[in-house]
Protein backbone atom coordinates (compact mmCIF):
# COMPACT_ATOMS: atom_id res chain seq x y z
CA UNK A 1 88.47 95.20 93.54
CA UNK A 2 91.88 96.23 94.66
CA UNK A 3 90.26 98.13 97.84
CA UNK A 4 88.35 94.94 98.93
CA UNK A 5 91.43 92.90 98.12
CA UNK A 6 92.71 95.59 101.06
CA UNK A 7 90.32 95.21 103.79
CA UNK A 8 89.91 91.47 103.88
CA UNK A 9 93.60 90.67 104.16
CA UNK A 10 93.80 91.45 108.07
CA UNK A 11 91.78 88.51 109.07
CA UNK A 12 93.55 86.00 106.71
CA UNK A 13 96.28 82.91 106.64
CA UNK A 14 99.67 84.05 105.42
CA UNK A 15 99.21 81.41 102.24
CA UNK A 16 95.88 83.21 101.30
CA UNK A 17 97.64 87.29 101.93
CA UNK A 18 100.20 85.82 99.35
CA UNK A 19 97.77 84.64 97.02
CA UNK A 20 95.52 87.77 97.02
CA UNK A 21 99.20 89.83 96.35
CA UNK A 22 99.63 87.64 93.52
CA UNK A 23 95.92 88.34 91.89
CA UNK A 24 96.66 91.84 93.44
CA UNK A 25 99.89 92.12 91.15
CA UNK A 26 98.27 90.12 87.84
CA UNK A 27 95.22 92.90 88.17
CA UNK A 28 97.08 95.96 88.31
CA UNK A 29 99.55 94.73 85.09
CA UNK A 30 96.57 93.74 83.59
CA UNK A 31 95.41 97.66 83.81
CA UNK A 32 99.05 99.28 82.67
CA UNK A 33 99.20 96.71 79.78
CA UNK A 34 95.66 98.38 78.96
CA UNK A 35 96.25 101.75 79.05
CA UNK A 36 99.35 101.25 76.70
CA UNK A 37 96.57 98.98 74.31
CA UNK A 38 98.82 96.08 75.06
CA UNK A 39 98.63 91.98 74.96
CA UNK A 40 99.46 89.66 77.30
CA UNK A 41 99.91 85.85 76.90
CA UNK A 42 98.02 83.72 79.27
CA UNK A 43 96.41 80.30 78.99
CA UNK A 44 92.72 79.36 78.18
CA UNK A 45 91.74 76.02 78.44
CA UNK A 46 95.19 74.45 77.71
CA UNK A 47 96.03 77.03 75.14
CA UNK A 48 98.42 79.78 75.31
CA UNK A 49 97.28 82.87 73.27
CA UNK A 50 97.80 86.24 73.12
CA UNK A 51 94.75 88.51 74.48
CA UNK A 52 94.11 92.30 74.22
CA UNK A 53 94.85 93.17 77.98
CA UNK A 54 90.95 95.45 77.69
CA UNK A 55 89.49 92.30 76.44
CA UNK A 56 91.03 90.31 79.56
CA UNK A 57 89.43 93.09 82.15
CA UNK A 58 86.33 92.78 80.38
CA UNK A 59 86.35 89.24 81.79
CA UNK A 60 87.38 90.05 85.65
CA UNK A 61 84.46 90.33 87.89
CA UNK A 62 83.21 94.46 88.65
CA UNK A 63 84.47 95.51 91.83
């Protein structure tokens, strides 16, 4: 996903490039929080919980 994050950002609005760094960014500490079988916070449907950083990357979309 990060490669095709890559390519599409030449023909793009500045608002969107800084956007796609941002999802960029969450992505990638998403994947380091993983490999060190870490848990981030985030919030799901108005509730802030803990998650298993795997468990979130099971629900990103495959590349």
């Amino acid at each position: 996903m990060l490669n095709k994050l890559d390519k599409i950002a030449d023909n793009i609005s500045f608002s969107e490039r800084i956007r796609l760094g941002i999802q960029k960014a969450l992505i990638k500490l998403a994947h380091e929080t993983a490999e060190k079988n870490g848990t981030l916070v985030v919030k799901i449907n108005g509730e802030i919980k803990e998650v298993a950083a795997k468990d979130l990357l099971n629900t990103l979309p495959k590349e």
